[in-house]
Protein backbone atom coordinates (compact mmCIF):
# COMPACT_ATOMS: atom_id res chain seq x y z
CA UNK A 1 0.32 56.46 -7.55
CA UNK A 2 1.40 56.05 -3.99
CA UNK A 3 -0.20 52.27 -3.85
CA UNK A 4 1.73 51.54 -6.97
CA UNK A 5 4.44 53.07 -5.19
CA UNK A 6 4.03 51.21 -2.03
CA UNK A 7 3.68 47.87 -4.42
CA UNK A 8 7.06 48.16 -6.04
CA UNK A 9 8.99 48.93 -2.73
CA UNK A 10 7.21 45.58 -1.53
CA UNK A 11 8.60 43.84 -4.67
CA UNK A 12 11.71 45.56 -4.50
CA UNK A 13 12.68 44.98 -0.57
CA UNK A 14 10.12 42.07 0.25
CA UNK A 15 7.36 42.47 2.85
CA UNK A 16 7.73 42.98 6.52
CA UNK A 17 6.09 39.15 7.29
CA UNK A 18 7.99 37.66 4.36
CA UNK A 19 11.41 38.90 5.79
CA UNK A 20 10.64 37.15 9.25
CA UNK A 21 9.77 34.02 7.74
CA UNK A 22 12.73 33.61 5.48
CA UNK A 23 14.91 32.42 8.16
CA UNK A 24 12.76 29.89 9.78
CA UNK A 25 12.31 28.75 6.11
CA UNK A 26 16.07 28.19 5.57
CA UNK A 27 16.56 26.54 9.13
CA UNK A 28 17.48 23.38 9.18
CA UNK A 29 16.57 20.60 12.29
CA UNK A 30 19.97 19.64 13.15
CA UNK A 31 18.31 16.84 15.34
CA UNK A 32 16.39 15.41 12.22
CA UNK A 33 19.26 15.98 9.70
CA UNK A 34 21.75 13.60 12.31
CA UNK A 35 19.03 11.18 12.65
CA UNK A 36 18.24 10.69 8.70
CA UNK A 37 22.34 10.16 8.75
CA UNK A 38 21.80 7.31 11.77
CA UNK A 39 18.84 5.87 10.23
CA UNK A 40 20.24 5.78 6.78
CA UNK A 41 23.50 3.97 7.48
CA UNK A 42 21.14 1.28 8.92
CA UNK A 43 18.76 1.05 5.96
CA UNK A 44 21.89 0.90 3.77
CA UNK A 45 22.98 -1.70 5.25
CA UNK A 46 19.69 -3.76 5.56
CA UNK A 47 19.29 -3.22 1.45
CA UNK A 48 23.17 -4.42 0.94
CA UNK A 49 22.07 -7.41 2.90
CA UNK A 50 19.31 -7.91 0.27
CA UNK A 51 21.40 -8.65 -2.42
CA UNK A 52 25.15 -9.57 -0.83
CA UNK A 53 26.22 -11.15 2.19
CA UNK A 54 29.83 -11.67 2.99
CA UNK A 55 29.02 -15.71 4.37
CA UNK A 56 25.97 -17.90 4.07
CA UNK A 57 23.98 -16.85 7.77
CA UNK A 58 24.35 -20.41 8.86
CA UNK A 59 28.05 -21.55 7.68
CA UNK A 60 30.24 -22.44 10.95
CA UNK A 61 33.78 -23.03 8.89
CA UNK A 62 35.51 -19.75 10.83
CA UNK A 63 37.91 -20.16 13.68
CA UNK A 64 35.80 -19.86 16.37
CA UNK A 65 35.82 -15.97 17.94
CA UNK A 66 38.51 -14.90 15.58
CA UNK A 67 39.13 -11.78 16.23
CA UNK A 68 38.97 -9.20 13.21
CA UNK A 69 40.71 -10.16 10.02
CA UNK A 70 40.94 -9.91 6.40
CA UNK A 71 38.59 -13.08 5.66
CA UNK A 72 36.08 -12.23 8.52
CA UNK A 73 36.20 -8.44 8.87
CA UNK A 74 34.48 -8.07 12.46
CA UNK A 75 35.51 -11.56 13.76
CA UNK A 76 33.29 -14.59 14.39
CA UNK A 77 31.19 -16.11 16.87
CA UNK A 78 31.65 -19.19 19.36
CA UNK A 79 30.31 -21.19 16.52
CA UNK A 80 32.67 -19.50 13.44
CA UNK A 81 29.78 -17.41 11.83
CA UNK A 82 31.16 -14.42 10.26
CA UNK A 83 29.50 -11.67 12.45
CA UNK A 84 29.39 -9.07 9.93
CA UNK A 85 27.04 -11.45 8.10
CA UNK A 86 24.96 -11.48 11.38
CA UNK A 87 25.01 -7.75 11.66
CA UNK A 88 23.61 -6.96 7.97
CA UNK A 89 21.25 -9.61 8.85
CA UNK A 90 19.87 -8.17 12.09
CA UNK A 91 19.45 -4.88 10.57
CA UNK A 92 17.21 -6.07 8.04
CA UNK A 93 15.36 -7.76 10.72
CA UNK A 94 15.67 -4.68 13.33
CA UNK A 95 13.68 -2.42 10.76
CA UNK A 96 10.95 -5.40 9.85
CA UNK A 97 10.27 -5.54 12.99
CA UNK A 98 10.13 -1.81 13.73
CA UNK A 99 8.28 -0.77 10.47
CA UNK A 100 5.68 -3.83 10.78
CA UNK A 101 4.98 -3.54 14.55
CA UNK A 102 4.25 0.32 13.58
CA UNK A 103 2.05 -0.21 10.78
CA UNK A 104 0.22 -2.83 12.69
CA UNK A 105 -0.04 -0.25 15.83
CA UNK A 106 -0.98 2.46 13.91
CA UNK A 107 -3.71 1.27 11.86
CA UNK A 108 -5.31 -0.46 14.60
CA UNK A 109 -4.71 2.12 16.84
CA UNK A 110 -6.12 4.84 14.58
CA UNK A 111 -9.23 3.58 14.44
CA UNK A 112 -10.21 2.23 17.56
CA UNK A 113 -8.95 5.98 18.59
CA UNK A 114 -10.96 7.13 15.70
CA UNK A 115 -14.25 5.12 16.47
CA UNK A 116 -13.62 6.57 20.36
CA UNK A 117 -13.95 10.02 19.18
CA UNK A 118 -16.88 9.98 17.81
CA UNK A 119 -18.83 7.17 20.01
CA UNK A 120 -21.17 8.47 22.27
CA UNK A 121 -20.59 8.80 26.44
CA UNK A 122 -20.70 5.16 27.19
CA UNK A 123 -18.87 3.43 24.52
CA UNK A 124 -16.12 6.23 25.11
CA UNK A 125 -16.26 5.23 28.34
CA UNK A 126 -15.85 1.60 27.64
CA UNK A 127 -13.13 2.01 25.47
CA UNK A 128 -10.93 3.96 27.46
CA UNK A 129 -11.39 2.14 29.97
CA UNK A 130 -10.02 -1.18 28.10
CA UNK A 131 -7.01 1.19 26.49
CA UNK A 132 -6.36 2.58 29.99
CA UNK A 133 -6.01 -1.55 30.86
CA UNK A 134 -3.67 -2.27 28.16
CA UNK A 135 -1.65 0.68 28.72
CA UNK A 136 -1.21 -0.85 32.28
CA UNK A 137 0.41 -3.77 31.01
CA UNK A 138 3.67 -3.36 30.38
CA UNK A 139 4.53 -3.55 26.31
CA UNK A 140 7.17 -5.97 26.82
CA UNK A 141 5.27 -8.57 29.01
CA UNK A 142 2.09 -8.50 27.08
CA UNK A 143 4.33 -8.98 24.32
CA UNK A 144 5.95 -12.09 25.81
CA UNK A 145 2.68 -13.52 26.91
CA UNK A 146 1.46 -13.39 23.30
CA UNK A 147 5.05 -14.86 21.70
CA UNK A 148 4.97 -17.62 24.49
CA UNK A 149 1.14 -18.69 23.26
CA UNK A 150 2.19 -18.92 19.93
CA UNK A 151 5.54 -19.72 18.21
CA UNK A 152 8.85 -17.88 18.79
CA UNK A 153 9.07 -16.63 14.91
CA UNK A 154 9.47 -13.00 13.94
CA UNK A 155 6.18 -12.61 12.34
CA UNK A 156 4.55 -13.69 16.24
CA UNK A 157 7.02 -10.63 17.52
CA UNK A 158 5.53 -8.20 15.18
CA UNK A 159 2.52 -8.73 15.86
CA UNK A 160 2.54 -9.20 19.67
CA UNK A 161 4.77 -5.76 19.80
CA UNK A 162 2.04 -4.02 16.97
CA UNK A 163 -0.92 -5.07 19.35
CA UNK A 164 0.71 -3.73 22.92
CA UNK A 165 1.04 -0.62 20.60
CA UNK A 166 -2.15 -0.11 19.58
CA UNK A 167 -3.40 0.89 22.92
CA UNK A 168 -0.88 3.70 23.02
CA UNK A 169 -1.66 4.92 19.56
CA UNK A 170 -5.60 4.33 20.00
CA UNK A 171 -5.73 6.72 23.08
CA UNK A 172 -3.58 9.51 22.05
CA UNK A 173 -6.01 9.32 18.91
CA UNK A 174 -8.97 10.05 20.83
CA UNK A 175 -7.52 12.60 22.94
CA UNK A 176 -6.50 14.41 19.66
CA UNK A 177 -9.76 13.67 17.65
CA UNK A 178 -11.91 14.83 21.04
CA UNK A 179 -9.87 18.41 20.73
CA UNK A 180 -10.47 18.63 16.95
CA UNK A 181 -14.34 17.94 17.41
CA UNK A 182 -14.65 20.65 20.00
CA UNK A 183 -13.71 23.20 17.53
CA UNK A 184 -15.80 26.12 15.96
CA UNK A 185 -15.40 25.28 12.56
CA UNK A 186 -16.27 21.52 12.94
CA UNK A 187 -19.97 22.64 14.16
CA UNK A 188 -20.07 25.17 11.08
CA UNK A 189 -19.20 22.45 8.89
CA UNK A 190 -21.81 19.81 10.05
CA UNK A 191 -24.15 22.82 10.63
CA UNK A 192 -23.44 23.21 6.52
CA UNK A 193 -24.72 19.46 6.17
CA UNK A 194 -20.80 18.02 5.64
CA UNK A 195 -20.87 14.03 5.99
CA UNK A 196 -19.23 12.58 8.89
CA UNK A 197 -16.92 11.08 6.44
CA UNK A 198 -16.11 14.39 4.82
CA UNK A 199 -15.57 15.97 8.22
CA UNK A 200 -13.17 13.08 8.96
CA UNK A 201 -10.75 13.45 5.94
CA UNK A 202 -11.63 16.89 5.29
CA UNK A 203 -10.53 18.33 8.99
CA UNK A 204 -10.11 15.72 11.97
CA UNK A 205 -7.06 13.58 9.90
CA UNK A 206 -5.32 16.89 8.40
CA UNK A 207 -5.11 18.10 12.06
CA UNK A 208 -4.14 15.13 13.76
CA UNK A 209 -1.77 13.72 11.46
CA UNK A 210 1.48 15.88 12.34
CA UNK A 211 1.18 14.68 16.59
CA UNK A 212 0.81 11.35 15.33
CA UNK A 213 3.75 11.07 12.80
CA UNK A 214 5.57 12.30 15.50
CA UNK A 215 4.28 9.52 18.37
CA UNK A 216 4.74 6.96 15.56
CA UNK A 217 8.29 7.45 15.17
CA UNK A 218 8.82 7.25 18.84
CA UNK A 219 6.90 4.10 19.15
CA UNK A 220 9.40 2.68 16.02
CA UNK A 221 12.46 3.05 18.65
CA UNK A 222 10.18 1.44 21.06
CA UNK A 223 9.25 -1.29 19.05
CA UNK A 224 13.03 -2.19 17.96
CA UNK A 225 14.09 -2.11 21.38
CA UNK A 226 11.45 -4.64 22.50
CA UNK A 227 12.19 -6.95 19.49
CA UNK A 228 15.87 -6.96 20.39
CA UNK A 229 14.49 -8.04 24.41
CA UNK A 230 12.36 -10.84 22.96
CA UNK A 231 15.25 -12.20 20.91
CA UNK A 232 17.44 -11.70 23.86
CA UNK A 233 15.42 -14.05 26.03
CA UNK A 234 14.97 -16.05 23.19
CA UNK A 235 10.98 -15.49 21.99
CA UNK A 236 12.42 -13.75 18.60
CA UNK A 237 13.50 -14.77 15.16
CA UNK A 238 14.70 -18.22 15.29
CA UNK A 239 18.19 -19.38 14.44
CA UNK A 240 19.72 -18.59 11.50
CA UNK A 241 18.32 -14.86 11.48
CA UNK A 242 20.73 -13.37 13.25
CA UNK A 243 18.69 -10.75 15.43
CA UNK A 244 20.97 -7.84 17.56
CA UNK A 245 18.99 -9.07 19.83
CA UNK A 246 20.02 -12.84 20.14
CA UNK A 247 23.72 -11.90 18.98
CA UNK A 248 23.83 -9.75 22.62
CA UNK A 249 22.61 -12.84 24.66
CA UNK A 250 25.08 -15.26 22.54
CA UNK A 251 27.98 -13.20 23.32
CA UNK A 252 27.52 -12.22 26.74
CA UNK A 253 29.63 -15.31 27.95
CA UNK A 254 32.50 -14.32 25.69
CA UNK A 255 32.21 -10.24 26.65
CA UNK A 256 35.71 -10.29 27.71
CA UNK A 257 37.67 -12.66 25.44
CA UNK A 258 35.70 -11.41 21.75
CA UNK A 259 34.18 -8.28 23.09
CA UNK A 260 33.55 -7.73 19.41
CA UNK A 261 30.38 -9.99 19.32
CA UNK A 262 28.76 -7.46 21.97
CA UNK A 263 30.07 -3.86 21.09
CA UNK A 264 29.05 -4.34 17.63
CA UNK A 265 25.11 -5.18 17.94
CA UNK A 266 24.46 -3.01 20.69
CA UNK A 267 26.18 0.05 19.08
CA UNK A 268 23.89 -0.57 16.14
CA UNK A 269 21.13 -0.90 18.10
CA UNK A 270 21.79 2.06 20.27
CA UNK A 271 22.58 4.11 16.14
CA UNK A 272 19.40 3.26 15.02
CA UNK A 273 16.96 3.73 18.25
CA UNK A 274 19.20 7.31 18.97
CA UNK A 275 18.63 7.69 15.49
CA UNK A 276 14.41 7.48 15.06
CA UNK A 277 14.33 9.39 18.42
CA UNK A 278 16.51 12.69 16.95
CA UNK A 279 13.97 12.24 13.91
CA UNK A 280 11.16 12.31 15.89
CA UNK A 281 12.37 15.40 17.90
CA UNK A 282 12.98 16.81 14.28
CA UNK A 283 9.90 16.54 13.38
CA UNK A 284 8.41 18.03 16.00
CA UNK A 285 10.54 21.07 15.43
CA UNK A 286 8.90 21.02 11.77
CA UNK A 287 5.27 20.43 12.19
CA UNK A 288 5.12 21.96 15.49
CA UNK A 289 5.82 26.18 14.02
CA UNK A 290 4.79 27.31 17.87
CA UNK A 291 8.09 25.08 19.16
CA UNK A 292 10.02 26.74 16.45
CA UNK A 293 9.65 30.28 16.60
CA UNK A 294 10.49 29.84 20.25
CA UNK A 295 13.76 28.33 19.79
């Protein structure tokens, strides 16, 4: 009688643990809510771009750096593109070259980290020692050395910026994969006869995954901010995409008579690099549950 007792005052009033955790269920990340809001203003207006554009990207028939009007709603350049046109253009660009750089970083990086962790003493040594090179180099010359050896195109910026990311990604991968492997219950499991493969997707991924979702979305910001900087000194997206990047350097001789042509890309630039790092901070608030009981 007293269990069943003790059982319905549990159903009735909720345990002890269950009460403690309610709150930190119901939380909210304000950090990742405002950066979904940044992020998703951009995206909205890369997929608008998709399907409508105010001008065609290359038609010159404005008044040249018109200020903002009814026909051209954010002005034009010193050639008479709409820059509106140019904006919606460079987002769609700004999050190509973000999302593809990552993707390219991530999978390479995951498994050269990946093939670290488990290689024995000297091939760990060898390969930390060539990540520890790369990582030397900084991301933005390495990625200008690459561009300048091949074509100035956005596809030779993606992958220039996903390779000087992959050293990043790789070594962080090992670190985490060498902490996983140390762990009791990795030995019980190969002790059980588990497959290396099994003991890969069955415990190292699972327990790396939440560290690196978090590093990844950092190294998006990074990744738009140095395809803005190769477009700035003119080893982006050719003419007519219309990167943030090349719009800053076009309209840095007209700052002060269309100041339009310079507040505009860099404030979406700064919206959607503020933007991935808030979600990234979010995110570690999540998937990190020592961070946010402490908070």
């Amino acid at each position: 009688m007293s269990e069943t007792k003790d059982l319905l005052v549990e159903m009735v009033e909720g345990r002890p643990d269950d009460a403690e955790r309610r709150p930190s269920r119901r939380r909210r990340s304000p950090a990742l809510l405002t950066g979904c809001v940044l992020v998703g203003l951009i995206v909205a207006i890369a997929l608008v771009s998709l399907f409508w554009l105010p001008y065609s990207p290359d038609d010159t028939s404005g008044t040249r750096l018109a200020p903002p009007e009814l026909d051209h709603l954010l002005g034009t350049d010193k050639l008479g593109r709409d820059l509106l046109t140019q904006l919606m253009i460079g987002a769609r660009i700004a999050l190509a070259a973000g999302l593809g750089a990552t993707a390219i970083g991530a999978a390479l990086g995951i498994t050269i980290g990946l093939a670290a962790g488990f290689a024995t003493r000297w091939l760990d040594d060898t390969l930390s020692t060539l990540l520890d090179v790369l990582i030397a180099f900084p991301t933005l010359l390495l990625a200008m050395l690459m561009v300048a050896a091949r074509s100035a195109s956005l596809s030779s910026a993606i992958l220039a910026i996903g390779l000087a990311m992959t050293a990043v990604v790789a070594r962080l991968t090992r670190v985490l994969v060498k902490r996983v492997l140390a762990q009791d219950y990795i030995t019980a499991a190969r002790t059980s006869g588990t497959s290396w493969p099994r003991v890969i997707t069955g415990h190292v991924l699972p327990n790396i995954w939440p560290t690196l979702v978090v590093n990844l979305a950092l190294q998006f910001g990074l990744a738009v901010m140095a395809e803005a900087s190769l477009s700035f000194l003119g080893l982006g997206a050719p003419p007519p995409n219309a990167s943030w990047g090349r719009m800053l350097q076009e309209a840095q001789a007209t700052v002060f008579t269309a100041p339009t042509g310079v507040i505009a890309p860099g404030v979406l630039l700064v919206m959607l690099v503020v933007g991935v790092n808030l979600i990234a901070d979010g995110l570690r608030d999540t998937l990190d549950p020592t961070r946010r009981r402490t908070r």
